[in-house]
Protein backbone atom coordinates (compact mmCIF):
# COMPACT_ATOMS: atom_id res chain seq x y z
CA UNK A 1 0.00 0.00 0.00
CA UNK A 2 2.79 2.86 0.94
CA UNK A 3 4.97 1.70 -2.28
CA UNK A 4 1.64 2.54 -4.46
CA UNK A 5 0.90 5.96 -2.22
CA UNK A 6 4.75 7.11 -2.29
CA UNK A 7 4.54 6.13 -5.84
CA UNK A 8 7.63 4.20 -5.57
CA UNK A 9 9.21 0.58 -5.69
CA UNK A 10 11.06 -0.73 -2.84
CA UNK A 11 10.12 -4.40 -1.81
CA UNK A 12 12.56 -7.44 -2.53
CA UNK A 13 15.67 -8.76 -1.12
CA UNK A 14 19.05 -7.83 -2.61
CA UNK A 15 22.21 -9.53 -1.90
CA UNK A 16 24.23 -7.93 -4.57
CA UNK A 17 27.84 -6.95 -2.50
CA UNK A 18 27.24 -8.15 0.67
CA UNK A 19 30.01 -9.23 3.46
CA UNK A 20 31.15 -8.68 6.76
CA UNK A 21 29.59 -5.16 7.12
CA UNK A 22 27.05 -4.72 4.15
CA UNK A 23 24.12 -6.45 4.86
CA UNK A 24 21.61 -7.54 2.23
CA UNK A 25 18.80 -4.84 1.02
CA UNK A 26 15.91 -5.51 2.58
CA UNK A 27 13.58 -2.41 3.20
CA UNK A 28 12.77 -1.25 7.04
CA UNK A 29 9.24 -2.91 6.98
CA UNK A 30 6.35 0.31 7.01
CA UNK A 31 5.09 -0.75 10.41
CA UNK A 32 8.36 0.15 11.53
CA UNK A 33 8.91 3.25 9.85
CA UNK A 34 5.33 4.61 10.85
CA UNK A 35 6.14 3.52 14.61
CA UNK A 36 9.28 5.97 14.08
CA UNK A 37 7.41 8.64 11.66
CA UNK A 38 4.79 8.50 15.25
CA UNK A 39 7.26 9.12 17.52
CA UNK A 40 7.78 12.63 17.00
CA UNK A 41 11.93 12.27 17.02
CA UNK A 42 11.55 13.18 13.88
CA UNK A 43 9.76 16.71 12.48
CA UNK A 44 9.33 18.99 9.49
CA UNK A 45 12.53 21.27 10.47
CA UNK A 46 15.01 18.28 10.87
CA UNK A 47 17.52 16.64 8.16
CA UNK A 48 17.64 12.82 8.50
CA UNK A 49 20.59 11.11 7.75
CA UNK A 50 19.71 7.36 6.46
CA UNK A 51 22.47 4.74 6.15
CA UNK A 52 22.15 2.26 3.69
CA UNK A 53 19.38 3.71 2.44
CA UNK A 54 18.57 0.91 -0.36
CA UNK A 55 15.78 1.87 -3.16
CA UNK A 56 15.01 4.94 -0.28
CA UNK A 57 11.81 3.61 1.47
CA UNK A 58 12.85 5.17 4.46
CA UNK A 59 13.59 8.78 3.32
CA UNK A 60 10.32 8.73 0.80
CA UNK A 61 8.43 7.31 3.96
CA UNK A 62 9.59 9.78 6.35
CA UNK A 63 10.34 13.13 4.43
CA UNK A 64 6.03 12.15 3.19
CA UNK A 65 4.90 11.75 7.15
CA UNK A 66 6.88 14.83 9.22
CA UNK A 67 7.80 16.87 5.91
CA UNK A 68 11.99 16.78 7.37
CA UNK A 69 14.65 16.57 4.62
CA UNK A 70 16.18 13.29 4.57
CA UNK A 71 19.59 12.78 2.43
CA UNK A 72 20.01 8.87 1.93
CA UNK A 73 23.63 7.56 1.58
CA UNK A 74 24.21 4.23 -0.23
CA UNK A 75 27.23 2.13 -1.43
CA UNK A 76 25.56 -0.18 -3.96
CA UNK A 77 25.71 1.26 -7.55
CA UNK A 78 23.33 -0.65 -8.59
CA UNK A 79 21.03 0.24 -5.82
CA UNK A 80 21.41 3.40 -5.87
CA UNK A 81 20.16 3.75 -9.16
CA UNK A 82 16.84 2.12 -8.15
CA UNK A 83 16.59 5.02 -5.41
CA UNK A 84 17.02 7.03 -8.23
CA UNK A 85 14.80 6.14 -9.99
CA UNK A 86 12.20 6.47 -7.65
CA UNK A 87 12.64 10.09 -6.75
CA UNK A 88 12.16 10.74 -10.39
CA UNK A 89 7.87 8.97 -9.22
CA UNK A 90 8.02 9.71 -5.50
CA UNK A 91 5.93 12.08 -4.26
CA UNK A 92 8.07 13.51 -1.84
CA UNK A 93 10.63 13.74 -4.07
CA UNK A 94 11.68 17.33 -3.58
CA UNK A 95 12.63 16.53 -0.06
CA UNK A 96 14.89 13.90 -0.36
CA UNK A 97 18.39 13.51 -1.65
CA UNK A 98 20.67 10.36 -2.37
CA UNK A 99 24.59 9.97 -2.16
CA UNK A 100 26.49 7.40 -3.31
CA UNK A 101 29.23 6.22 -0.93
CA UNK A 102 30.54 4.22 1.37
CA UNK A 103 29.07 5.22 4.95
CA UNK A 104 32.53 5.46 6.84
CA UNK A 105 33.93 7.48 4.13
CA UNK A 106 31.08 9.96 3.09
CA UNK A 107 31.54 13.23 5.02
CA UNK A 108 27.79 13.71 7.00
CA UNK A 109 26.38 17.44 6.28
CA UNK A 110 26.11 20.24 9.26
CA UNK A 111 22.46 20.52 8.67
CA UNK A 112 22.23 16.39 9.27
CA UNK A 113 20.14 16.49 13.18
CA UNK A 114 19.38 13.39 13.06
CA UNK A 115 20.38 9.78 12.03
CA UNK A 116 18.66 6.27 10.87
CA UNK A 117 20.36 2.87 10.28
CA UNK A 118 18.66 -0.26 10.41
CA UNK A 119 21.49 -2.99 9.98
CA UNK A 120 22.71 -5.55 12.61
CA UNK A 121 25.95 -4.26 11.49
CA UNK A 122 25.49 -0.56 12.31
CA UNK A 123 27.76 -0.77 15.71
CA UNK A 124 31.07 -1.84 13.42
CA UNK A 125 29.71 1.51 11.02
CA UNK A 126 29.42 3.49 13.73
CA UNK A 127 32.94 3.16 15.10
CA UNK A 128 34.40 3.44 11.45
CA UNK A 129 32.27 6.93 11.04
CA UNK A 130 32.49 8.25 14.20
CA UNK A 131 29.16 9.57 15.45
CA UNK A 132 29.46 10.15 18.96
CA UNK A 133 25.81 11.66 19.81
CA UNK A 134 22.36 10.32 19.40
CA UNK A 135 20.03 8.25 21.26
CA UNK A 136 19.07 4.83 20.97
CA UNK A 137 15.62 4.71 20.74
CA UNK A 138 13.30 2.08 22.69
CA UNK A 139 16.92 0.38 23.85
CA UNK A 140 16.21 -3.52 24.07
CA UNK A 141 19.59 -4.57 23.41
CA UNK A 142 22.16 -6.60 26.25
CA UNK A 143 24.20 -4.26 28.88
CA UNK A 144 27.34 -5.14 26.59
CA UNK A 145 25.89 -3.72 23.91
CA UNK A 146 24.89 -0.38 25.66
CA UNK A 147 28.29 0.17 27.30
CA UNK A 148 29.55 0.29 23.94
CA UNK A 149 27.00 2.64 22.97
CA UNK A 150 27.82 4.63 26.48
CA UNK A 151 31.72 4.84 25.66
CA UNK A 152 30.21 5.77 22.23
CA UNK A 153 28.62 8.84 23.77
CA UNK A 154 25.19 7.78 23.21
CA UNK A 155 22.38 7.90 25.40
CA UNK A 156 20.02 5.22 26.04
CA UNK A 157 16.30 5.94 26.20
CA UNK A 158 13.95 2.87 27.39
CA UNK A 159 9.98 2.80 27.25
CA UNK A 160 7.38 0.48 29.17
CA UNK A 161 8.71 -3.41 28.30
CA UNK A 162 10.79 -2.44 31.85
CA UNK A 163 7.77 -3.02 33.38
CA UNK A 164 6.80 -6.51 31.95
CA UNK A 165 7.98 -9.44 33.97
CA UNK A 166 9.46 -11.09 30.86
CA UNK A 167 11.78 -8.24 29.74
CA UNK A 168 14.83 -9.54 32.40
CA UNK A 169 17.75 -7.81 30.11
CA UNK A 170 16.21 -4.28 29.50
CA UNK A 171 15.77 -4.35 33.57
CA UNK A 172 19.79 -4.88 33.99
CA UNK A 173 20.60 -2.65 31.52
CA UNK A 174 18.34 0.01 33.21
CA UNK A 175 20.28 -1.04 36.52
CA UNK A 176 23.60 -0.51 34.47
CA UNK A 177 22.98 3.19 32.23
CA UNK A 178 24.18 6.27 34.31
CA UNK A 179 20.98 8.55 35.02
CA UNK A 180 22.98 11.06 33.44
CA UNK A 181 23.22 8.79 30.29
CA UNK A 182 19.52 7.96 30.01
CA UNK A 183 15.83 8.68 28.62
CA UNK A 184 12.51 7.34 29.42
CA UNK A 185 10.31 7.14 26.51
CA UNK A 186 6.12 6.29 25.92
CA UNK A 187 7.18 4.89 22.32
CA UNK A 188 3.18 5.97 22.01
CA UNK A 189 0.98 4.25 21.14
CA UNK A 190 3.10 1.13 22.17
CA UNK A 191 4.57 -0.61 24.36
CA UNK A 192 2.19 0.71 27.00
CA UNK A 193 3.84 -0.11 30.69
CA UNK A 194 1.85 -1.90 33.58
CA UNK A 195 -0.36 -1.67 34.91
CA UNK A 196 -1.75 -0.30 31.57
CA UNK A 197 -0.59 -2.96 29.36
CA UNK A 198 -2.49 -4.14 26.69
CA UNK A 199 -3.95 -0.77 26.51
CA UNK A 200 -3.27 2.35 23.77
CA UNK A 201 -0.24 3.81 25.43
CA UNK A 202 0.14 7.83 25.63
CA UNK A 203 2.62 10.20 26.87
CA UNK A 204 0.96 10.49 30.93
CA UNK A 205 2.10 6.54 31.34
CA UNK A 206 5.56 7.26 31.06
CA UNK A 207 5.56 7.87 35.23
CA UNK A 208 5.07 4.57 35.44
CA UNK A 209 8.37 3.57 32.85
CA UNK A 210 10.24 6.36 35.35
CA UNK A 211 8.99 4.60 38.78
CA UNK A 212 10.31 1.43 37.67
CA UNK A 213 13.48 2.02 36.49
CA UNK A 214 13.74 4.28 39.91
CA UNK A 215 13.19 1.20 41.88
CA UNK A 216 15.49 -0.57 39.70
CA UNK A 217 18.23 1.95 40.59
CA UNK A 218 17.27 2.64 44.52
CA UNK A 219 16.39 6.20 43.79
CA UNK A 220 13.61 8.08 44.51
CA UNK A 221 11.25 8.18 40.88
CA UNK A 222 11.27 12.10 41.59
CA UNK A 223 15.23 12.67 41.38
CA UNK A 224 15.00 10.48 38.30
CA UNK A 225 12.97 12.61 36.50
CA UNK A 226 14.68 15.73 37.27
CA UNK A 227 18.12 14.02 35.83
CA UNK A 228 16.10 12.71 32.75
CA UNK A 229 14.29 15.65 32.21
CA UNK A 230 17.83 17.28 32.18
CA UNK A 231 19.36 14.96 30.04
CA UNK A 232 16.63 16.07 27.25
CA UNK A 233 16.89 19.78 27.32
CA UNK A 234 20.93 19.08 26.94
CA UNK A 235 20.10 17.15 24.17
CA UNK A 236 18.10 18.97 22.28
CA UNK A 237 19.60 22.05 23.55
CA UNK A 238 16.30 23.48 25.02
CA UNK A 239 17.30 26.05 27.93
């Protein structure tokens, strides 16, 4: 349905070129990409940055649902053409831009605010490019993981699966993030903590995500907030 909408084709598997640290095209699936397009990390006066950006599903997707530029960076010649192609159709065309180059090597713009990759290989392209600030969204990755990320200079932001019973690693890696070194996130309309779960989630349930991961800590849910909240304005450099 989006493909016909956006006016653009981007399904199928590619595996053209791939090794060690180029995975296979395969497009972001659209329930994802709305999910992030809902989140409202992303808006009409940002510049998105997308990573192996394939046939460009994800900057046709997202420059279409918050209006932000979005400059999409692949390696594949081949590929890249396809994206191409499609911004010649898509109807958000005038919004997005494609580069073609290798990620580690292609020199990121000043007006870039904010970055997408979607590859199991990113943390290997991350080191290589050097990108020491963003936040990992809706974090449900092992403690090693995130003290790379830390030493990285990333922040770690975590939503309502800290709650659930069955979510054991995102609980120790709440333990293990600095305060200073965290969010807490509604990832609305999902992901909705207890004692809500189950139901549509929305931004007043993330006092319950903060109580938690308080209690996790053995600090008071109040103090949290204050160093969270504080985290955010640095951030996003709101004074």
């Amino acid at each position: 349905m989006w493909d016909r909408l956006l006016a653009v084709r981007t399904t199928g598997r590619d595996d053209t070129n791939a090794d060690q640290y180029r995975y296979p095209y395969e497009p972001t699936p659209y329930s994802v990409l709305e999910r992030l397009a809902n989140s409202g990390l992303i808006r009409k006066e940002n510049t998105l940055l997308d990573y192996g950006c394939g046939k460009g599903r994800v900057d046709f997707f997202m420059s279409y649902q918050t209006r932000c530029q979005s400059i999409g960076v692949e390696y594949n010649e081949r590929i890249y053409e396809k994206a191409m192609n499609n911004k010649e159709s898509a109807v958000a065309s005038g919004r997005v831009l494609f580069a073609l180059a290798n990620a580690e090597r292609y020199t990121v713009p000043e007006t870039v605010d904010r970055i997408y990759f979607f590859n199991p290989f990113s943390l290997e392209l991350l080191k290589k490019v050097g990108y020491y600030n963003g936040v990992m969204h809706c974090f449900s990755g092992s403690c090693e993981m995130a003290k790379i990320l830390l030493d990285l200079g990333f922040y770690i932001s975590i939503a309502g699966q800290v709650t659930f019973k069955n979510a054991p690693k995102v609980k120790e890696v709440a333990k293990m993030v600095p305060a200073d070194r965290l969010f807490i996130e509604t990832d609305s309309p999902y992901l909705t903590p207890e004692p809500h779960r189950g139901e549509r989630n929305n931004s007043a349930n993330v006092k319950f995500t903060c109580a938690k991961i308080a209690e996790l800590k053995g600090i008071c849910a109040e103090e949290l907030a204050k160093v969270t909240l504080e985290n955010g304005k640095k951030f996003y450099g709101i004074r």
